[in-house]
Protein backbone atom coordinates (compact mmCIF):
# COMPACT_ATOMS: atom_id res chain seq x y z
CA UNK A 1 26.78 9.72 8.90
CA UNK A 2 25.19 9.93 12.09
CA UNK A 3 24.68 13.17 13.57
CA UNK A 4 25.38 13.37 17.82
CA UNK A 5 22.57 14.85 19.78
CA UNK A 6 22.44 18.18 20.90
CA UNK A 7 23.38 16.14 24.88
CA UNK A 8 26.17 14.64 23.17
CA UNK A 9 27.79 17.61 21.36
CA UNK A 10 27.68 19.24 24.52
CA UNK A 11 28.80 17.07 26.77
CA UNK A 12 31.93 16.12 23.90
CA UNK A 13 32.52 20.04 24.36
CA UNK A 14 32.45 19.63 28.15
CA UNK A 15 35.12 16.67 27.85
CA UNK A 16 37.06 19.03 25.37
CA UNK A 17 37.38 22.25 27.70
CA UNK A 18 38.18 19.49 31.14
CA UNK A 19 40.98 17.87 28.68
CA UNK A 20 42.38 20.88 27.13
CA UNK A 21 41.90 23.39 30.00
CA UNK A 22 42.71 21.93 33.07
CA UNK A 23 43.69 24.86 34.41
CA UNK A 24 40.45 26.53 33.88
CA UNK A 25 38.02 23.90 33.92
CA UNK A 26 39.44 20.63 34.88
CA UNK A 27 37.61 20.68 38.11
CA UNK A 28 34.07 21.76 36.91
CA UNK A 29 32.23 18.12 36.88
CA UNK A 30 29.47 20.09 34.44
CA UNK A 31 29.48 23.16 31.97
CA UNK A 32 25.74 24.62 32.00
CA UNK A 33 24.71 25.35 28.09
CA UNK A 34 23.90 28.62 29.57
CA UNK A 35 27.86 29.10 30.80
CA UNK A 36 29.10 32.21 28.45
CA UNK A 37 32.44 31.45 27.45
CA UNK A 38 34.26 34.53 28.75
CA UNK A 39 32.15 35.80 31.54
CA UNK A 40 31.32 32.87 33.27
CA UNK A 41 34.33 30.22 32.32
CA UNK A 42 36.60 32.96 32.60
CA UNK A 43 38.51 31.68 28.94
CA UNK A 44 40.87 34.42 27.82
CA UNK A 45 41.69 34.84 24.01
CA UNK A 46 44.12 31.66 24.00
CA UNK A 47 41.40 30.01 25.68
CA UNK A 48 38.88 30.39 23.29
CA UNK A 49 41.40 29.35 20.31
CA UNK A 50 42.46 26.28 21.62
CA UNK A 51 38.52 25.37 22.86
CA UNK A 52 37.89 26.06 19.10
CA UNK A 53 40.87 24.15 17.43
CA UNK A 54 40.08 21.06 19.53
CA UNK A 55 36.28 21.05 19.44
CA UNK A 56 36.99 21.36 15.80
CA UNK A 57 39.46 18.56 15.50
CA UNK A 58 36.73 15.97 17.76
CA UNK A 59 33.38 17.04 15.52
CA UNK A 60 35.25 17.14 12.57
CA UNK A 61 33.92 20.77 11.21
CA UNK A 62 35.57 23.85 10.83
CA UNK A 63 34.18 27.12 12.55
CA UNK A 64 33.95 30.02 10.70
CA UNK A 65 35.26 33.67 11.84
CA UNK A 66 31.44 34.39 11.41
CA UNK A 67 30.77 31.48 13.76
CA UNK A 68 32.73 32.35 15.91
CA UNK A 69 32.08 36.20 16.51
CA UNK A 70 28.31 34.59 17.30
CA UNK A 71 29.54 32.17 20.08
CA UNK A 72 29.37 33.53 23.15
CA UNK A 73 27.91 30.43 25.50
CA UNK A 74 28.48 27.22 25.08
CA UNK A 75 25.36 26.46 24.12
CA UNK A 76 26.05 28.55 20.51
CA UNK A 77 28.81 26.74 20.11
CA UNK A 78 26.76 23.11 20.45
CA UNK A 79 24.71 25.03 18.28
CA UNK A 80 27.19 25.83 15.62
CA UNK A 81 28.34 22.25 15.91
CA UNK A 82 25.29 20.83 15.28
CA UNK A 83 24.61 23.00 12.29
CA UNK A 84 27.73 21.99 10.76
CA UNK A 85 27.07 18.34 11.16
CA UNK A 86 24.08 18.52 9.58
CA UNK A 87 25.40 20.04 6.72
């Protein structure tokens, strides 16, 4: 199987949150890997659940409740992504 860059797993969670939370982000033409989820993004709890489920259902992995107490930008969640693709 071949594993999506680090550029692409972010920029697949980018599409993701502009898809699934237009309200939130459908304007924002690019999500920094710095961005923290809640602070800066401004996701509440439901947010962050459906963010998950549907980054989830496009890579194909399942987070952990480990993983996700550790995400807090989005670039630990391309991290976590990425970690689960490879295995």
């Amino acid at each position: 199987m071949n594993v999506p860059s680090r550029a692409e797993i972010l920029e697949g969670i980018a599409a993701v949150a502009r898809e699934h939370l237009p309200a939130r982000l459908g304007n924002v033409a690019a999500i920094a890997p710095g961005a923290r989820l809640v602070e800066d993004l401004g996701l509440d709890s439901l947010d962050l659940f459906t963010l998950a489920a549907e980054v989830e259902n496009r890579f194909r992995v399942a987070l952990d409740a480990g993983d996700e107490a550790a995400i807090v930008t989005v670039a630990d969640l391309a991290e976590r992504i990425e970690q689960k693709l490879a295995g």
